[in-house]
N, C-alpha and C. Protein backbone atom coordinates (compact mmCIF):
# COMPACT_ATOMS: atom_id res chain seq x y z
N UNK A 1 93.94 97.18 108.27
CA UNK A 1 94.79 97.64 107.18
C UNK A 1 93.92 97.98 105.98
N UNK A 2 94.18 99.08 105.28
CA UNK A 2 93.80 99.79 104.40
C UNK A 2 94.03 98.72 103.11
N UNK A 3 92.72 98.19 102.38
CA UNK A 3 92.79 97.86 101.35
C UNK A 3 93.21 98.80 99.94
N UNK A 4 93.59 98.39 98.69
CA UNK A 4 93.50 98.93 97.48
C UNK A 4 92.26 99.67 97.20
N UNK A 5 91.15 99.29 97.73
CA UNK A 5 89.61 99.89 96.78
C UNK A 5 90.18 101.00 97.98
N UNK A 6 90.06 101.13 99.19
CA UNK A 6 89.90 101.91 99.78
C UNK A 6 90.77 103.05 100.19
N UNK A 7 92.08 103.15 99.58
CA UNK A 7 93.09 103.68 98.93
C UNK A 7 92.57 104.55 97.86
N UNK A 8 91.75 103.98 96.72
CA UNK A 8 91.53 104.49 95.67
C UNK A 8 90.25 105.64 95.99
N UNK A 9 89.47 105.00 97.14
CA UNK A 9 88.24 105.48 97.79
C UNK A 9 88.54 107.07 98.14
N UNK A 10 89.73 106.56 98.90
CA UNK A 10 89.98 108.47 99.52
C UNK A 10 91.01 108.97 98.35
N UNK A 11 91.77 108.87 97.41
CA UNK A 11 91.92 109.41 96.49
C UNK A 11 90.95 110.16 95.21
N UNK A 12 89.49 109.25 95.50
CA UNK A 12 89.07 110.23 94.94
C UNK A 12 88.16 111.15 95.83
N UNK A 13 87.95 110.79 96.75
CA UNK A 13 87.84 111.98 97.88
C UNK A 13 88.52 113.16 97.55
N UNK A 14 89.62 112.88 97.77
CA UNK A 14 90.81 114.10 97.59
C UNK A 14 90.44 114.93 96.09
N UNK A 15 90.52 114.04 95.01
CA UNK A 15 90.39 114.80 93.80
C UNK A 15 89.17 115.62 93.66
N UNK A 16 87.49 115.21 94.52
CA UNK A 16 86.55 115.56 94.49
C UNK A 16 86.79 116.85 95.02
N UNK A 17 87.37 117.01 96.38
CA UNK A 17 87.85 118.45 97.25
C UNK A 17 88.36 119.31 96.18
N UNK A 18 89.47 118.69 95.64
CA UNK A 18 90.10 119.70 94.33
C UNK A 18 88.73 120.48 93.78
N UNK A 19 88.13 119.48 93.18
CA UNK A 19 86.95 119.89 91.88
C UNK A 19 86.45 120.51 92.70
N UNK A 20 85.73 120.56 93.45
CA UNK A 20 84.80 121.23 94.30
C UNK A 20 85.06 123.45 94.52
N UNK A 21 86.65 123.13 94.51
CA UNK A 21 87.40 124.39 95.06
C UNK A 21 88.10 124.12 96.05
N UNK A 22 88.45 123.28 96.51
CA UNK A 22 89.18 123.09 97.75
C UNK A 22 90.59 123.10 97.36
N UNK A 23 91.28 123.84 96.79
CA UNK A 23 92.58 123.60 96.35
C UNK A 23 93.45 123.72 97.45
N UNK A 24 93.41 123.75 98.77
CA UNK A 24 94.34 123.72 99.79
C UNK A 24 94.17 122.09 100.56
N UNK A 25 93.39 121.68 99.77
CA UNK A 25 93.02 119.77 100.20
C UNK A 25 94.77 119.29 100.32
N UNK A 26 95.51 119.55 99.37
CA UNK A 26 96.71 118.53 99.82
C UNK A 26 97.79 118.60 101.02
N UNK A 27 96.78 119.91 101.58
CA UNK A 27 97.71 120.65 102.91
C UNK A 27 97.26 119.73 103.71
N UNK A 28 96.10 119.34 103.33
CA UNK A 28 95.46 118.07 104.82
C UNK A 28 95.45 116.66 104.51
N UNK A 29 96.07 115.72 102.77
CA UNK A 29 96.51 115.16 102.53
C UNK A 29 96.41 113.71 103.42
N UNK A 30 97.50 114.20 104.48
CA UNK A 30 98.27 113.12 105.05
C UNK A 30 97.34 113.39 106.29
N UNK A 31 96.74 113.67 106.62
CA UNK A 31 95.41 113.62 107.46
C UNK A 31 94.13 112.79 107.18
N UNK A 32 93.92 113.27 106.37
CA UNK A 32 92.65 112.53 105.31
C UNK A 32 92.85 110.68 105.58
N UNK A 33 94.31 110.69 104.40
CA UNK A 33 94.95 109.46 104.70
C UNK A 33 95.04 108.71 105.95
N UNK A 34 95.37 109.53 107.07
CA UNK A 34 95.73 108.87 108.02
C UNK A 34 94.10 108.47 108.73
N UNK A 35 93.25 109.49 108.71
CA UNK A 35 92.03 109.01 109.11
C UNK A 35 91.58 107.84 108.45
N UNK A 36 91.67 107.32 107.24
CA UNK A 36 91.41 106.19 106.91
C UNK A 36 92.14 105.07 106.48
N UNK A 37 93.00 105.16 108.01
CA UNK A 37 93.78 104.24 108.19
C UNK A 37 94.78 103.96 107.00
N UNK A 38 94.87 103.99 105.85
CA UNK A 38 96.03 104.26 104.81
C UNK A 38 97.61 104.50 105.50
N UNK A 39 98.56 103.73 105.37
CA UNK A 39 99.57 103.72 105.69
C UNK A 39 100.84 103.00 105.21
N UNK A 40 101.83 103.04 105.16
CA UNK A 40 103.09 102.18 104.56
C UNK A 40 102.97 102.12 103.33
N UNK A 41 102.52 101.15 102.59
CA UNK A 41 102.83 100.86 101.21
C UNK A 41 101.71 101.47 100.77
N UNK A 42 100.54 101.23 101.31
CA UNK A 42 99.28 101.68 101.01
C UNK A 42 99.42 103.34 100.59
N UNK A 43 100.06 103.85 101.60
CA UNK A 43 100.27 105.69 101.27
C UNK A 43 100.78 105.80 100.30
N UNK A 44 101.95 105.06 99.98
CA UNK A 44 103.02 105.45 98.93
C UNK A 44 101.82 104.99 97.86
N UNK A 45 101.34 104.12 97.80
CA UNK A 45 100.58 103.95 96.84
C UNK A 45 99.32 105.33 96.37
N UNK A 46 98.67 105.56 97.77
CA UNK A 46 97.84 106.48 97.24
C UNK A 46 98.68 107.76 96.76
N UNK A 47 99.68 108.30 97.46
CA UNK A 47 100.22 109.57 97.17
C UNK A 47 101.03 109.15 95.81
N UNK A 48 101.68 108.23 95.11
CA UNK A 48 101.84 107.92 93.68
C UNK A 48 100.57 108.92 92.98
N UNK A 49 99.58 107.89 93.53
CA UNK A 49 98.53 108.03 91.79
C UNK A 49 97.94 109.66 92.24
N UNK A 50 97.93 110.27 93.54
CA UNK A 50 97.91 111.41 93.74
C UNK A 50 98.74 112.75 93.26
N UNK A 51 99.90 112.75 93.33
CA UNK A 51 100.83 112.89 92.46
C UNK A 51 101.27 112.80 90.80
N UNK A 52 101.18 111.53 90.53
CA UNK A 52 100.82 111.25 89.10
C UNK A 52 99.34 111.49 88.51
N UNK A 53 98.09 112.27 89.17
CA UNK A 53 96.84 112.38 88.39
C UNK A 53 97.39 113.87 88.52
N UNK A 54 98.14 114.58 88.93
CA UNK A 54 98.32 116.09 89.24
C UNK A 54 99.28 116.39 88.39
N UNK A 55 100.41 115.61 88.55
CA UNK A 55 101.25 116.11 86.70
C UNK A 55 100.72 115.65 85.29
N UNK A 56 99.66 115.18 85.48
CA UNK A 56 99.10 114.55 84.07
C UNK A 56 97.61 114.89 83.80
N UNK A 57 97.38 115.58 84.57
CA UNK A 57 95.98 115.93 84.85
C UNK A 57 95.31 116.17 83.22
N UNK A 58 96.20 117.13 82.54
CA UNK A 58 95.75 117.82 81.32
C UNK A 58 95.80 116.40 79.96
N UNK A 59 96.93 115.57 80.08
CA UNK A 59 96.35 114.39 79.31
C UNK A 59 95.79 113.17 80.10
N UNK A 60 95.08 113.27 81.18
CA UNK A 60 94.16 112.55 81.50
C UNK A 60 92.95 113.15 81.28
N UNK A 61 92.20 114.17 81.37
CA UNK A 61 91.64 114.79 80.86
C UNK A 61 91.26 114.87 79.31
N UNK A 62 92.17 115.42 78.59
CA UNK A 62 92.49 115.04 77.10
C UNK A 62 91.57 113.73 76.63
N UNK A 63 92.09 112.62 77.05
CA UNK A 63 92.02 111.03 76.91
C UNK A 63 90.59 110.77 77.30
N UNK A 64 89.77 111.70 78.95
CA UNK A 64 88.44 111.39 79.17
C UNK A 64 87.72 111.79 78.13
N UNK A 65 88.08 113.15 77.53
CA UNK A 65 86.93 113.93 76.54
C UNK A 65 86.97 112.93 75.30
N UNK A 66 87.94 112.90 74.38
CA UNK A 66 87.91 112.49 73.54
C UNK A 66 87.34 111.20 73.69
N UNK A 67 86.54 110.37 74.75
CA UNK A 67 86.02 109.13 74.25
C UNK A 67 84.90 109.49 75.09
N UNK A 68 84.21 110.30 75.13
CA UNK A 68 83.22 110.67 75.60
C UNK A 68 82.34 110.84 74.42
N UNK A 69 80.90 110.15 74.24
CA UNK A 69 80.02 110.36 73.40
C UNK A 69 78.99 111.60 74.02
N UNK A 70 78.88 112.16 73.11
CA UNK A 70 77.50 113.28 73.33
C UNK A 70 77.80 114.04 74.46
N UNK A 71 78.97 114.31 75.10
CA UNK A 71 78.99 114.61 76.15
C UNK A 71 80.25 115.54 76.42
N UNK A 72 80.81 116.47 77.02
CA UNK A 72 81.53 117.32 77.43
C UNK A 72 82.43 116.87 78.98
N UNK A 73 83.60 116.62 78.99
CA UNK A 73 83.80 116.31 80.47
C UNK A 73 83.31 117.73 81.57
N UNK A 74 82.80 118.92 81.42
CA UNK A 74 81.84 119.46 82.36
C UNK A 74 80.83 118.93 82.45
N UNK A 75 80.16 118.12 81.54
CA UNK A 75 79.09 117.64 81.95
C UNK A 75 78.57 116.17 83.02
N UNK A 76 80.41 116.06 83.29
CA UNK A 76 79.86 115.07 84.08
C UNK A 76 79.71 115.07 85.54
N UNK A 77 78.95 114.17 86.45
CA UNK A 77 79.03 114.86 87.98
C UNK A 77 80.86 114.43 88.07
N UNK A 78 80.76 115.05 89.88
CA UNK A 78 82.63 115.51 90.08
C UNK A 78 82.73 114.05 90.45
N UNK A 79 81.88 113.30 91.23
CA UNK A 79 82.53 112.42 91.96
C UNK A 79 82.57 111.20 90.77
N UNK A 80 81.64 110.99 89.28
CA UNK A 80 82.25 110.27 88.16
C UNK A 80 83.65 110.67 87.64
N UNK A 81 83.70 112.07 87.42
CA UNK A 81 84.78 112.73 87.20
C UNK A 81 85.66 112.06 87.46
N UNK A 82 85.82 112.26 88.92
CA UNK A 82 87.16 111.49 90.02
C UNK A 82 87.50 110.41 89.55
N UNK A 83 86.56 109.76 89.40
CA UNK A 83 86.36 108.10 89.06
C UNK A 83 86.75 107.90 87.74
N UNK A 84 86.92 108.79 87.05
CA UNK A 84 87.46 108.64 85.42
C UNK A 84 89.18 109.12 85.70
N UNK A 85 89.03 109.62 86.48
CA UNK A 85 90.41 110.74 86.51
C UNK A 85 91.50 109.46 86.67
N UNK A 86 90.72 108.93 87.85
CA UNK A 86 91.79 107.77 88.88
C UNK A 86 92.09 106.28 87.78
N UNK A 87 91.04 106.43 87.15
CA UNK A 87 90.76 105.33 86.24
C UNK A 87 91.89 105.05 84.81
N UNK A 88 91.70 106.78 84.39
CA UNK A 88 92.68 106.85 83.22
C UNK A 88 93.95 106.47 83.35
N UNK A 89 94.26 107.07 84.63
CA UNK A 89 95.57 107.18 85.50
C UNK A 89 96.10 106.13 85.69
N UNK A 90 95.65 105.57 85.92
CA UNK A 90 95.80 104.10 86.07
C UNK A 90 96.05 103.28 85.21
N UNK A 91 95.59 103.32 84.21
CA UNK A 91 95.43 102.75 82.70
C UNK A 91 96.52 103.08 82.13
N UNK A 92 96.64 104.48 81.83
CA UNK A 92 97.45 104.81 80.67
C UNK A 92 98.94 105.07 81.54
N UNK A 93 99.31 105.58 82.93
CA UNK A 93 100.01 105.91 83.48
C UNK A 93 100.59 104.76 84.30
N UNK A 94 99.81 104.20 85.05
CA UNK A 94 99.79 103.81 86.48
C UNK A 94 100.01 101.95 86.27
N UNK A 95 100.27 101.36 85.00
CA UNK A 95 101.00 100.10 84.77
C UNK A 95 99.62 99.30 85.49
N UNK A 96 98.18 99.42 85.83
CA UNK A 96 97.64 98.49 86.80
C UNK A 96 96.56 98.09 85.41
N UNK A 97 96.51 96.57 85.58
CA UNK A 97 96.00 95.51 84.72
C UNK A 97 94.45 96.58 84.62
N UNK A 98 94.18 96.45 83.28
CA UNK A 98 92.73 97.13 82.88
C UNK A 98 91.28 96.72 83.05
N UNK A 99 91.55 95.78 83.97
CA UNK A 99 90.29 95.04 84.08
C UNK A 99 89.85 95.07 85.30
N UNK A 100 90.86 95.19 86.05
CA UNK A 100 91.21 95.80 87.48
C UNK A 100 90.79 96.88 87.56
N UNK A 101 90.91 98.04 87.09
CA UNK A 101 91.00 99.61 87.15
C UNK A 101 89.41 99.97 86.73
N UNK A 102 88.54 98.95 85.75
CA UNK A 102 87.16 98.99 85.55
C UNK A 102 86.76 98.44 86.25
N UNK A 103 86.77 97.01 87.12
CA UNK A 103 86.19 96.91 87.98
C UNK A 103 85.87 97.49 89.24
N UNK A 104 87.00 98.19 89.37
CA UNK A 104 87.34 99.12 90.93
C UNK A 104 86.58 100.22 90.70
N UNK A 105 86.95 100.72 89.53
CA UNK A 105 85.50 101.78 88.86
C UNK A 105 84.00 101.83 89.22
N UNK A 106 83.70 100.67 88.84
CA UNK A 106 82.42 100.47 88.89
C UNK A 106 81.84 99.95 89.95
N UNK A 107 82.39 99.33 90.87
CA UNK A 107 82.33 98.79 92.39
C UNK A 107 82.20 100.30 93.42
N UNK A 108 83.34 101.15 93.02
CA UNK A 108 83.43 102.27 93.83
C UNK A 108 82.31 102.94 93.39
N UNK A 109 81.82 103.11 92.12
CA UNK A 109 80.56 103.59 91.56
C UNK A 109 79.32 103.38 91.72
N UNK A 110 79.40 101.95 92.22
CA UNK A 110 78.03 101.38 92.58
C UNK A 110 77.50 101.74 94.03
N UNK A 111 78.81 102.74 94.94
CA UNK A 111 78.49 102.98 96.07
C UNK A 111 78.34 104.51 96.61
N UNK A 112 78.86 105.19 95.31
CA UNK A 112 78.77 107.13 95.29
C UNK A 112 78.28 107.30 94.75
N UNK A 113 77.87 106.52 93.53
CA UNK A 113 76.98 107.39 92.13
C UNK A 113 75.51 106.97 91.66
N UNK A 114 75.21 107.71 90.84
CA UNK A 114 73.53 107.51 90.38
C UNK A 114 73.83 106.04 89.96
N UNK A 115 72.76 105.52 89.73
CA UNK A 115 72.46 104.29 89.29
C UNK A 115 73.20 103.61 87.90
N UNK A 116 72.48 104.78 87.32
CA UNK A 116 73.16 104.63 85.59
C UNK A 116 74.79 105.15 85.00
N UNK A 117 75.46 105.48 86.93
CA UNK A 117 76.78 105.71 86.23
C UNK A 117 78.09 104.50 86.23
N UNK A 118 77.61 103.32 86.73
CA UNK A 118 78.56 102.22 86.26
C UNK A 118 78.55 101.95 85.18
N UNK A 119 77.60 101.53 84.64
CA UNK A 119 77.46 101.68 83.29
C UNK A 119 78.41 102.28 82.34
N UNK A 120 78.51 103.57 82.24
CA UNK A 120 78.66 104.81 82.19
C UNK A 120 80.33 104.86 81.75
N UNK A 121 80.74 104.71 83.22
CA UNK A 121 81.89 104.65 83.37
C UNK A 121 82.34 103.56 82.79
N UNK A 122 82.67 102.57 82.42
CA UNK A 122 82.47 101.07 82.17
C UNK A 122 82.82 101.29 80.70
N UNK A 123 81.62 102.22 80.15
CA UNK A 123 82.42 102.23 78.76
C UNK A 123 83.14 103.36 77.94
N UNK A 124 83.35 104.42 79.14
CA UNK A 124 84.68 105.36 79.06
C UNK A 124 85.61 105.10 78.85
N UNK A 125 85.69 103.88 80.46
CA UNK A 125 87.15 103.56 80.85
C UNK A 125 87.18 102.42 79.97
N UNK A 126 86.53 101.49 79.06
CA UNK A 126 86.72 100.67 77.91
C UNK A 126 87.86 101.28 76.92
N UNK A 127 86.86 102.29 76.55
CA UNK A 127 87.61 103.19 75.48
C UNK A 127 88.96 103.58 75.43
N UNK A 128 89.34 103.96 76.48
CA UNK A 128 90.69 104.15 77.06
C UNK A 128 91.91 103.55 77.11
């Protein structure tokens, strides 16, 4: 059974496909999902914050830039991106305890991203 991190794991999978150009990613959605085992509550869960990062995209976004020091949200890589996207979402949208949503951050970060982006992220998603 599909844990929470790993729920959040292929969600930002999914959002990365978006960024990338893949805008026909949600046609394969429930594929993706199903390959990694994600199911029952777990789906409803991922397709929520999937759903809710896609109608809110523009003030989740909004919310990343503005606490961004020295920095431009183009300037960041896609798969931090993701990881901010899912993060905000969560925070400001998604009712899940904030300490939770940075740790899952930075755990999932410590396993896709450069070295120096837990960090990074850590005090984005602070800001937030």
């Amino acid at each position: 059974m599909a844990t929470r991190r790993h729920v959040r794991q292929s969600v930002i999978s999914i959002l990365y496909a978006k960024d990338i150009g893949n805008i026909d990613i949600d046609d394969f959605k429930d594929e993706i999902l199903a390959d990694n085992k994600i199911k029952n509550k777990q789906y409803e869960f991922a397709n929520s914050l999937l759903v809710g990062i896609d109608q809110n995209m523009k003030d989740i976004d909004d919310n990343i830039s503005k606490n961004l020091s020295k920095r431009s949200i183009g300037d960041i890589g896609l798969i931090e991106k993701a990881i901010l996207r899912l993060g905000t979402y969560e925070i400001l949208f998604g009712g899940t305890n904030k300490v939770v949503v940075i740790n899952e951050a930075i755990e999932i970060a410590k396993e896709l991203c450069a070295p120096n982006s837990p960090k990074f992220l850590n005090a984005v998603l602070d800001k937030i």
